[in-house]
Protein backbone atom coordinates (compact mmCIF):
# COMPACT_ATOMS: atom_id res chain seq x y z
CA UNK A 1 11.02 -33.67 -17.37
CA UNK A 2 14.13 -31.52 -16.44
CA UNK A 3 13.69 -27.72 -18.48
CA UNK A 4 15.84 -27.21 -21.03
CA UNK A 5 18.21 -24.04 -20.63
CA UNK A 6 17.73 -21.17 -23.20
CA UNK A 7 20.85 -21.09 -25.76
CA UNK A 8 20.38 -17.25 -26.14
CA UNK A 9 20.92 -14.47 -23.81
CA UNK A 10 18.17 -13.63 -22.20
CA UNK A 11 15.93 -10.19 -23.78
CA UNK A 12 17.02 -8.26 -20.42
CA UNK A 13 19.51 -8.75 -20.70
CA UNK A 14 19.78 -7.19 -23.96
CA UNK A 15 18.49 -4.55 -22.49
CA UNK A 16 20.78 -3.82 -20.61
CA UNK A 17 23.53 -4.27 -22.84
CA UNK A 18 22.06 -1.47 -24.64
CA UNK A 19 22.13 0.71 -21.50
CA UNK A 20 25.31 -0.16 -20.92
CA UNK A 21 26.85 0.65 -24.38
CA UNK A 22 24.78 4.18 -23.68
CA UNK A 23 26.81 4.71 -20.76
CA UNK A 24 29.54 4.15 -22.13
CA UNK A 25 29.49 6.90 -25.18
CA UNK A 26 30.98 9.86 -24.72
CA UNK A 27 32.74 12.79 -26.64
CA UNK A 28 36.18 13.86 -26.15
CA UNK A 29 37.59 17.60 -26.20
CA UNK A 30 41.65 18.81 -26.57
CA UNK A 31 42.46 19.92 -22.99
CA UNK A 32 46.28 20.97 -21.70
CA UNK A 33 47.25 18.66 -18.77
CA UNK A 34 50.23 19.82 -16.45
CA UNK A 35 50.59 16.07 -15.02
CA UNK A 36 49.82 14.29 -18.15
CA UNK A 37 52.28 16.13 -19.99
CA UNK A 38 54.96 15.86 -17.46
CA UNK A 39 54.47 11.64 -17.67
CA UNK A 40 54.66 12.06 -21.48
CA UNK A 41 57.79 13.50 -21.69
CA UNK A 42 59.67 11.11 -18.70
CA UNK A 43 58.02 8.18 -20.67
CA UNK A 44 59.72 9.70 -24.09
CA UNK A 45 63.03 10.12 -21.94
CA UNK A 46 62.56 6.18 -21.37
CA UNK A 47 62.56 6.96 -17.40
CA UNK A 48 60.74 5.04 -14.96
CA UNK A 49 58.04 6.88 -13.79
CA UNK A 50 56.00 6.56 -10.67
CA UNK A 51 52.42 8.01 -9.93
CA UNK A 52 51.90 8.61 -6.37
CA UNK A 53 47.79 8.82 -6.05
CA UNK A 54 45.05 7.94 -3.63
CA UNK A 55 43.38 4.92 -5.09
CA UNK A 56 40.32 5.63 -7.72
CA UNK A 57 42.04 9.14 -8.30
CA UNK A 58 42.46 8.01 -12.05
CA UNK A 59 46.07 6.63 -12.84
CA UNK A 60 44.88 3.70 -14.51
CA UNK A 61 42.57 5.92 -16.45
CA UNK A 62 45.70 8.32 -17.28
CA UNK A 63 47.84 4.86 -18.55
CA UNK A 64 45.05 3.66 -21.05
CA UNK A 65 45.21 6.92 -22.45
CA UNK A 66 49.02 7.41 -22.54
CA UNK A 67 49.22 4.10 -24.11
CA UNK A 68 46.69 4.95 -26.71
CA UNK A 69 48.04 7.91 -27.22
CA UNK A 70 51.87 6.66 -28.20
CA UNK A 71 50.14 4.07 -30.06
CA UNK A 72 52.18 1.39 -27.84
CA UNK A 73 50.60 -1.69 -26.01
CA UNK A 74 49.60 -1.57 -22.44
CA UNK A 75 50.82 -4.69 -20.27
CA UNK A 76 49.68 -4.31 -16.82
CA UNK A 77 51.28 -6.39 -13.99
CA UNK A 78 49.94 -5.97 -10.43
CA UNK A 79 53.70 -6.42 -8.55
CA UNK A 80 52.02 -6.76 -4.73
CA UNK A 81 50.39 -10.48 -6.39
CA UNK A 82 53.64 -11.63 -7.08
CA UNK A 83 56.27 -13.51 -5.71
CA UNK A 84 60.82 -12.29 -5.99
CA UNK A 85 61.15 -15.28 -8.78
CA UNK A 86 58.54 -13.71 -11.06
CA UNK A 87 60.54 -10.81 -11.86
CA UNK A 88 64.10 -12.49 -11.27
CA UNK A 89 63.20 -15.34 -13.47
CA UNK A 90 61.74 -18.96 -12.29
CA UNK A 91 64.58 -21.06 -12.32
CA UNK A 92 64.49 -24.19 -15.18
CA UNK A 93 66.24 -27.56 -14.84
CA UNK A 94 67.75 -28.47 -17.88
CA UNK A 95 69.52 -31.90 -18.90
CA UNK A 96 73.06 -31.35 -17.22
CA UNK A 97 72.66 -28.92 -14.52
CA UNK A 98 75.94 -29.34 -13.59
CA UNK A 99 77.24 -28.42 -17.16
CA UNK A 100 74.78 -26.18 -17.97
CA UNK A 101 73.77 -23.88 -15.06
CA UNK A 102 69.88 -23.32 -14.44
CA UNK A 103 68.57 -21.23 -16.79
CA UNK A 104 65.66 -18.42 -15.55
CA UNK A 105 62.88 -18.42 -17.28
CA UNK A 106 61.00 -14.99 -17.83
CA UNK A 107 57.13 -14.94 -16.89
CA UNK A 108 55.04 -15.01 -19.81
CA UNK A 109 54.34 -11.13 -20.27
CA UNK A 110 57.64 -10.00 -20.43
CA UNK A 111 58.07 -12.79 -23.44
CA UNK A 112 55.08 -10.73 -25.07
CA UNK A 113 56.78 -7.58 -24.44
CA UNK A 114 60.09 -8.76 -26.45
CA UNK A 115 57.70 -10.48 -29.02
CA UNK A 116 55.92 -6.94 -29.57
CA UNK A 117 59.26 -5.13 -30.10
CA UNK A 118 57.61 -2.00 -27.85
CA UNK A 119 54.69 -1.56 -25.14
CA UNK A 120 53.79 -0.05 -21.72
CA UNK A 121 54.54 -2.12 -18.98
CA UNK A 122 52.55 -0.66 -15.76
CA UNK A 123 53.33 -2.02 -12.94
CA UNK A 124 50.80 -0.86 -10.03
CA UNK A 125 50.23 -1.06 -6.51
CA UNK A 126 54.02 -0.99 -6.10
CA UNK A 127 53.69 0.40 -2.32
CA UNK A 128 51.61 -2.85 -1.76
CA UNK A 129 54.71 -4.76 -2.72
CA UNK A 130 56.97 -6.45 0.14
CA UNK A 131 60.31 -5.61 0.38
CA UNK A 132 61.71 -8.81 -1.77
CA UNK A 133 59.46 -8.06 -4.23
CA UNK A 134 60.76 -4.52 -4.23
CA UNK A 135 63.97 -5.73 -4.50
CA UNK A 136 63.80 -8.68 -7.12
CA UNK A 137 61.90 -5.29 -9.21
CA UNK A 138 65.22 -2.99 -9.23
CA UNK A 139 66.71 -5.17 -11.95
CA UNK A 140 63.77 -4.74 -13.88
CA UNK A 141 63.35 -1.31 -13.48
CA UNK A 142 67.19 -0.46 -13.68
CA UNK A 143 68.70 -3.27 -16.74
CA UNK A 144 65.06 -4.19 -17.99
CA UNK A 145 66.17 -7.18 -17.65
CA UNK A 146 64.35 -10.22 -16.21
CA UNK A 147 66.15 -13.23 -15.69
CA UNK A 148 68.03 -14.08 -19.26
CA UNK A 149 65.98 -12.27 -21.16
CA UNK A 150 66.41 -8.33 -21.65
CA UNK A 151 63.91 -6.15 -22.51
CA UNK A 152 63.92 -4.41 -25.91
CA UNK A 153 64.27 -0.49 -26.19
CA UNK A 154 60.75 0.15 -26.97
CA UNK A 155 59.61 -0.69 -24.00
CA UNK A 156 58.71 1.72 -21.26
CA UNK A 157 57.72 1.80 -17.73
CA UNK A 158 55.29 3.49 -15.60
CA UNK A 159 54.32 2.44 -11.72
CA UNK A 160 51.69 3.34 -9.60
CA UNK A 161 51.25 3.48 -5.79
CA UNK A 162 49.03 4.43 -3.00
CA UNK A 163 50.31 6.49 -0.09
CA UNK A 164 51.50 4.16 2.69
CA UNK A 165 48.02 5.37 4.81
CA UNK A 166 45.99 4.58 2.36
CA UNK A 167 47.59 1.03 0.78
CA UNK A 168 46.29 -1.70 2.24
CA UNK A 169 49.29 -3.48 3.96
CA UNK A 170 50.84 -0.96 2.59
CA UNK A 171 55.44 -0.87 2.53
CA UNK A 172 57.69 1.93 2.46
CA UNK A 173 59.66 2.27 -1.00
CA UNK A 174 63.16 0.79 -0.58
CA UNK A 175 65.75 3.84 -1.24
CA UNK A 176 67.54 1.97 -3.64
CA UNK A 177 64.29 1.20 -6.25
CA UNK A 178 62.80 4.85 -4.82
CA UNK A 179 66.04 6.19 -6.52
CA UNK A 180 65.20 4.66 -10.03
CA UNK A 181 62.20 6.65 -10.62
CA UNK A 182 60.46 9.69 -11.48
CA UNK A 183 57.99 10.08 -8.90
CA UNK A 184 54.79 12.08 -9.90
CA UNK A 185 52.07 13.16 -7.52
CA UNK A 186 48.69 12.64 -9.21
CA UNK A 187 45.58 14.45 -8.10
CA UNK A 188 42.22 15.11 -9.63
CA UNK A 189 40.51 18.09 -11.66
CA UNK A 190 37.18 18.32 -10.35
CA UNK A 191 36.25 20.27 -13.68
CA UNK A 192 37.51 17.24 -15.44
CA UNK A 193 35.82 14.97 -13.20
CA UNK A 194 32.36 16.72 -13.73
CA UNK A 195 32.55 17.30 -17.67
CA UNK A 196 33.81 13.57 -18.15
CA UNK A 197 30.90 12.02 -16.15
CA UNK A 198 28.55 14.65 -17.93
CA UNK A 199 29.92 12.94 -21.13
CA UNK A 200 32.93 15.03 -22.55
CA UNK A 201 36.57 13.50 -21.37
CA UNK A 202 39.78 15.90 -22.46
CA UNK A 203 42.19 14.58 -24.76
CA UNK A 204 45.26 15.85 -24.09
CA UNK A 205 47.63 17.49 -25.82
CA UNK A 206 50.95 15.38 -26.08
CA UNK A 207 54.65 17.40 -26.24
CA UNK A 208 56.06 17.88 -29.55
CA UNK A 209 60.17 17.99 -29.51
CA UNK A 210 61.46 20.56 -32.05
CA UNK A 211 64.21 19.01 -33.46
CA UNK A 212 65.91 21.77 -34.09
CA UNK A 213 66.35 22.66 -30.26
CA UNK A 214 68.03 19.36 -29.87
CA UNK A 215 71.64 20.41 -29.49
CA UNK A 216 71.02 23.42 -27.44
CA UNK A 217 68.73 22.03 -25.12
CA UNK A 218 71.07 19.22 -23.95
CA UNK A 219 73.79 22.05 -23.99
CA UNK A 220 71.38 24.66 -21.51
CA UNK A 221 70.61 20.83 -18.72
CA UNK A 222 74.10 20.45 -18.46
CA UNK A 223 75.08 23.80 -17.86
CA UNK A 224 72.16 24.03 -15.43
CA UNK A 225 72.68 21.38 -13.11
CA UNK A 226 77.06 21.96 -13.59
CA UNK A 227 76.61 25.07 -12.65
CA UNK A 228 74.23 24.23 -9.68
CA UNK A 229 75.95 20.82 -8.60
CA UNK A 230 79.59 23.49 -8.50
CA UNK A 231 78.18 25.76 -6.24
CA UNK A 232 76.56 23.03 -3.97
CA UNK A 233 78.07 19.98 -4.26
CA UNK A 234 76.57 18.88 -1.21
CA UNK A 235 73.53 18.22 -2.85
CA UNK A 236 75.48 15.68 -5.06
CA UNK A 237 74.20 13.09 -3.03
CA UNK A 238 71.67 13.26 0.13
CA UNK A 239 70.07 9.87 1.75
CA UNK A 240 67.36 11.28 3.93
CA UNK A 241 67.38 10.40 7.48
CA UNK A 242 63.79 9.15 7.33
CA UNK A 243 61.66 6.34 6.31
CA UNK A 244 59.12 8.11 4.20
CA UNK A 245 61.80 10.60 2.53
CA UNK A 246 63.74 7.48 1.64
CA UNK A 247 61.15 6.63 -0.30
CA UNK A 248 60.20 9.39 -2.58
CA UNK A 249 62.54 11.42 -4.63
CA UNK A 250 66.03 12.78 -3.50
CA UNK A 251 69.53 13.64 -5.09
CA UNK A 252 72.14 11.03 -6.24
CA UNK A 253 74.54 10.77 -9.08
CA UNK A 254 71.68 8.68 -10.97
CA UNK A 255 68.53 11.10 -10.33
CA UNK A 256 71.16 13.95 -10.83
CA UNK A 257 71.49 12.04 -14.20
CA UNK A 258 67.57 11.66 -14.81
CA UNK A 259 67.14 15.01 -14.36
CA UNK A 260 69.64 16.40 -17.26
CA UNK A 261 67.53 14.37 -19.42
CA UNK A 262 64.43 15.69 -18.32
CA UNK A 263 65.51 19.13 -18.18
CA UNK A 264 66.09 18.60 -21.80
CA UNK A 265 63.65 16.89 -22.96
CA UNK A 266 61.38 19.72 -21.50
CA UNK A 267 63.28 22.44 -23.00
CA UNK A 268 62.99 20.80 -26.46
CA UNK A 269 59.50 20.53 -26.16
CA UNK A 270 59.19 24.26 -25.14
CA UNK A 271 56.76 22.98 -21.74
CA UNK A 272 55.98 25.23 -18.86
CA UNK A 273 57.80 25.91 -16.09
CA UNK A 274 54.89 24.25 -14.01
CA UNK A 275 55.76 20.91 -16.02
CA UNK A 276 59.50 21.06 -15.69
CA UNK A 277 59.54 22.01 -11.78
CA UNK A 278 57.30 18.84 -11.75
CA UNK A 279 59.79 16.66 -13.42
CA UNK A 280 62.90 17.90 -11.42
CA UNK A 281 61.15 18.61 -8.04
CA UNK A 282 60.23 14.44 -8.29
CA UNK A 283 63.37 13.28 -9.60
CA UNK A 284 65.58 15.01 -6.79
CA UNK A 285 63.19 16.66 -4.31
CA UNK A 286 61.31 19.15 -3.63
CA UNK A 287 64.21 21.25 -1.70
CA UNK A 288 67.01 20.57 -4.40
CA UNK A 289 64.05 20.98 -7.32
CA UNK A 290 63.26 24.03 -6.16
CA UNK A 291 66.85 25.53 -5.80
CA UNK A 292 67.62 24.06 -9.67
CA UNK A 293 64.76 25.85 -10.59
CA UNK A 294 65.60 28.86 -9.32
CA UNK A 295 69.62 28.48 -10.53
CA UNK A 296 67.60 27.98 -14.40
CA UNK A 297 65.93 31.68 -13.81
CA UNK A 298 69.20 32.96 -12.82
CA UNK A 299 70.63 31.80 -16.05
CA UNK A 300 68.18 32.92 -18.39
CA UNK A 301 69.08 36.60 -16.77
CA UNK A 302 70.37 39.33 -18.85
CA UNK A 303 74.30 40.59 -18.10
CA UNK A 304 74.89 42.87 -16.05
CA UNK A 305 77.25 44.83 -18.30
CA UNK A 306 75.28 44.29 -21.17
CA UNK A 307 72.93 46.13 -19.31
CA UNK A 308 74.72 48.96 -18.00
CA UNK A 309 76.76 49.41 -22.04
CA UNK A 310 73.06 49.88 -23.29
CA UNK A 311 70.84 50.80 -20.24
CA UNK A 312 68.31 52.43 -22.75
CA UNK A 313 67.45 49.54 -24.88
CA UNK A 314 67.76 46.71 -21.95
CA UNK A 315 64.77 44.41 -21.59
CA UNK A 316 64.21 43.48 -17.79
CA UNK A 317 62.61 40.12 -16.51
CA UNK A 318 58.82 40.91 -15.32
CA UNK A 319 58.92 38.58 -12.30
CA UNK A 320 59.51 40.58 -9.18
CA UNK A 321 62.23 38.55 -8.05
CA UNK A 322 64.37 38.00 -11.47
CA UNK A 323 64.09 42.29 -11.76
CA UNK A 324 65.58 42.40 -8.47
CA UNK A 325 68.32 39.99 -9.02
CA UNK A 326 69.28 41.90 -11.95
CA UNK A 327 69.22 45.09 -10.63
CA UNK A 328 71.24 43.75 -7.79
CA UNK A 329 73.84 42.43 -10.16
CA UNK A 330 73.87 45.76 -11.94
CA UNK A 331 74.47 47.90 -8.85
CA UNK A 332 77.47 44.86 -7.74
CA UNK A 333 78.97 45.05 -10.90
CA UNK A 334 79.46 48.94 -11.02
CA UNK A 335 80.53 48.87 -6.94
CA UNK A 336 82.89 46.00 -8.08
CA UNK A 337 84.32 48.58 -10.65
CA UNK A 338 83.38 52.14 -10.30
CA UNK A 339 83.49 54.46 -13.09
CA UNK A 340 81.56 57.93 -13.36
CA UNK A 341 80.09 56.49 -16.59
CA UNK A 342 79.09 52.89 -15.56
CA UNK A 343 77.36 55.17 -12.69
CA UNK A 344 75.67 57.23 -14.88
CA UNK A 345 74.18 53.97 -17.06
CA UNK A 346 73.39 52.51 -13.48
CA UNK A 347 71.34 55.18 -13.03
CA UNK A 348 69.41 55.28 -15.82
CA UNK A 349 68.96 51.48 -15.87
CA UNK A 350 66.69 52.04 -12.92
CA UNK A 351 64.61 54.98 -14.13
CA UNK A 352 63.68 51.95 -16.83
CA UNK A 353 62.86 49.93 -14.24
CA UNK A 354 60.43 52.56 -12.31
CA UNK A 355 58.70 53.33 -15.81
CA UNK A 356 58.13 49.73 -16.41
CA UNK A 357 57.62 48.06 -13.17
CA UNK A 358 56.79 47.85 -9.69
CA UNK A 359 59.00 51.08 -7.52
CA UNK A 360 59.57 49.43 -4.35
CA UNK A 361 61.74 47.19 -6.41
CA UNK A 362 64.15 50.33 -6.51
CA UNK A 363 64.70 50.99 -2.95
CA UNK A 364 67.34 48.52 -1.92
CA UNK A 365 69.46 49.22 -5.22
CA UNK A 366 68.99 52.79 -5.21
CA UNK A 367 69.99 53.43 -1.88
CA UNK A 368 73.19 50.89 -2.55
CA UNK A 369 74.02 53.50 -5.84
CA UNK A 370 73.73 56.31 -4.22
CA UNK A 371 76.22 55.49 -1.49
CA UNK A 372 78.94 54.32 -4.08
CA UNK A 373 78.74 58.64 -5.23
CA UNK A 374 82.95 59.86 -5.30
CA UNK A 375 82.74 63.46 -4.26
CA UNK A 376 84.04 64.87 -8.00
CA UNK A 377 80.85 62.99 -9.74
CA UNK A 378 77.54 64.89 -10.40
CA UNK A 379 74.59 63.97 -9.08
CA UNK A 380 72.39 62.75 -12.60
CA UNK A 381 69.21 64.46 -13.40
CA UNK A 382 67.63 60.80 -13.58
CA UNK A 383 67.39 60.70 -9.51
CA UNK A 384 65.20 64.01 -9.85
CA UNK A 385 62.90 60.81 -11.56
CA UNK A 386 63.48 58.31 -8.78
CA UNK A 387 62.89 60.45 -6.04
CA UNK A 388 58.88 60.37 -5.63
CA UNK A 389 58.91 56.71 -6.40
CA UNK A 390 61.38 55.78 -3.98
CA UNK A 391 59.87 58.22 -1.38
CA UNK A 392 56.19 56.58 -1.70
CA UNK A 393 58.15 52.74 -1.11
CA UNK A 394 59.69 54.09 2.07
CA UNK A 395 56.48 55.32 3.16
CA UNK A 396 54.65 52.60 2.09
CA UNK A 397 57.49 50.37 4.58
CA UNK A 398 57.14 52.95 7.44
CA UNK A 399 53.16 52.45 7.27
CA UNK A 400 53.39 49.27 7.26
CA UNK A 401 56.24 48.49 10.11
CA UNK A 402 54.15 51.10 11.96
CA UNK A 403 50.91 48.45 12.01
CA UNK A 404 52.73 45.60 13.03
CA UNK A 405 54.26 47.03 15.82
CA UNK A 406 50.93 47.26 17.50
CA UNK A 407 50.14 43.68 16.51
CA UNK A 408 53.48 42.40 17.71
CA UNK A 409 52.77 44.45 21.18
CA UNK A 410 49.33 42.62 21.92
CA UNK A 411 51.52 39.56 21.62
């Protein structure tokens, strides 16, 4: 007689189940996170986002979280299974074509998505995608729109994709849906790594916007990249000339766009500099990034004649660099109009800068002071002050050139 099959699991099999479930406990711990952070707030500026990561570096990990987080559904659509019409719409015969046009009809999650109101649509292995895929997605990721039906406000979007070596079959990112995004490299923290599989995974610490830094934080992004965009405008808009460049991150009127928001999104939510050269560095590139973030420290620098009308009470930046480039605009503004007294206050702006800072700092601008001297004006005590720190630098550079010369010789 044929055995009857058990209608229960099978006691191993609880067993394991109970292994299982004691695998999967763990404890959680509040830990800042640079990349995290920097997702959060292009997410809150309702940007498309894309995570740029080798595969099982985490990214899927990082979504649950976000999503969990913002308290907003996760709907995740894998875009290199699917074919142009499922993100342009399938088209639908109706009774009287001819009257009534052929309607598109939206795949089923994106009707979820506008049921829900609000959600995380993550769309991974985007690099996987072929290029009519990529291109039946910039509508999406542009209008939020697929087919007739748009997508609501509260819905965001994040991608993922694999570098091109490491995608299998992977594509190059069209430049026009490259343009549309954020793009965010994603590594791992090996501390992370090791504490999370010893049971403890960080919960990170989401951005808070102040709401009363609202105004002037929109205010400080558009005077940042005006004043920038002014005195290059040839970074207004640069295609790169290769594949690869094309598609990552580079400057057009839209990312220009994306990154006033982000700027000011990050200022309102007081983040690092680490997390805002993140945002704008994969919004426009690296080489345009970098050059807004350096046009943002220039900004935040003190005036020059403030400086000189009070030299005694000025505050000067710590960072080597910004302490230069003020001194530098000190010792232009009083060549630019030269007066024994804004001489004097020149001067003693630099003694403040030996007493609180590094001396070599002083060499260039000191040297550039001195030889703006008109024979009727005194030489100031406050030199007698300089002198030894000065002296030391231009030892220090003599000692120095004197090595390398050697070095340069066995060339």
């Amino acid at each position: 007689m044929p055995t009857s099959m058990p209608t229960h699991p099978s006691p191993r099999l609880d067993v394991a189940d109970q292994l299982l479930g004691l695998l999967g406990e763990f404890d959680t711990e509040p830990r800042p996170d640079t990349q995290l952070e920097a997702l959060t707030l292009a997410v809150a500026a309702d940007l498309p986002v894309l995570l740029w990561g080798e595969p099982g570096i985490g990214k899927t990990a990082a979504l649950n979280q976000l999503a969990a987080a913002l308290e907003l559904p996760l709907t995740t659509v894998i875009a290199s299974v699917h074919e142009p019409s499922d993100f342009a719409g399938l088209p639908i015969l109706g009774d009287d074509p001819a009257q009534q046009g052929v309607p598109l009809a939206p795949p089923d999650w994106a009707v979820r998505l506008v049921r829900a109101g609000r959600g995380l649509l993550f769309l991974d292995e985007l690099s996987t995608a072929p290029p009519a895929v990529q291109a039946a997605l910039l509508r999406l990721v542009l209008e939020r729109r697929i087919g007739a039906l748009q997508l609501p406000p509260g819905v965001r979007i994040v991608a993922a994709a694999n570098p091109r070596a490491s995608a299998a079959d992977g594509w190059e990112l069209s430049p026009p849906l490259a343009n549309r995004f954020v793009h965010l490299p994603w590594v791992h923290d090996h501390e992370v790594v090791v504490r999370g599989l010893g049971g403890t995974w960080p919960v990170a610490t989401l951005p808070w916007l102040d709401p009363g830094a609202l105004r002037p934080a929109v205010a400080l992004a558009r005077r940042a990249v005006c004043g920038l965009l002014t005195a290059r405008p040839e970074l207004v808009h640069r295609l790169p000339s290769s594949e690869t460049r094309r598609g990552g991150a580079w400057p057009s009127p839209r990312s220009w766009d994306m990154t006033l928001r982000l700027i000011a999104f990050a200022t309102a939510a007081g983040s690092s500099r680490e997390v805002l050269s993140l945002l704008v560095r994969g919004t426009v590139g690296d080489g345009p990034g970098l050059e807004l973030m350096a046009h943002l420290d220039r900004m935040d620098l003190p005036d020059p004649e403030d400086l000189l009308a009070d030299p005694a009470g000025a505050v000067l930046p710590e960072r080597g660099d910004l302490r230069q480039a003020v001194l530098d605009a000190v010792v232009a503004a009083v060549r630019n109009r030269p007066e024994r007294a804004r001489w004097d206050a020149a001067w003693a702006l630099l003694v403040r800068a030996v007493e609180t800072g590094a001396p070599d700092l002083l060499v260039v601008p000191a040297t550039t002071l001195a030889a703006l001297r008109r024979e009727d004006w005194e030489v100031p005590a406050a030199i007698e002050r300089l002198a030894p720190a000065v002296a030391l630098s231009r030892r220090a550079d003599l000692a120095a050139a004197a090595v390398a010369r050697p070095a340069r010789a066995g060339r």
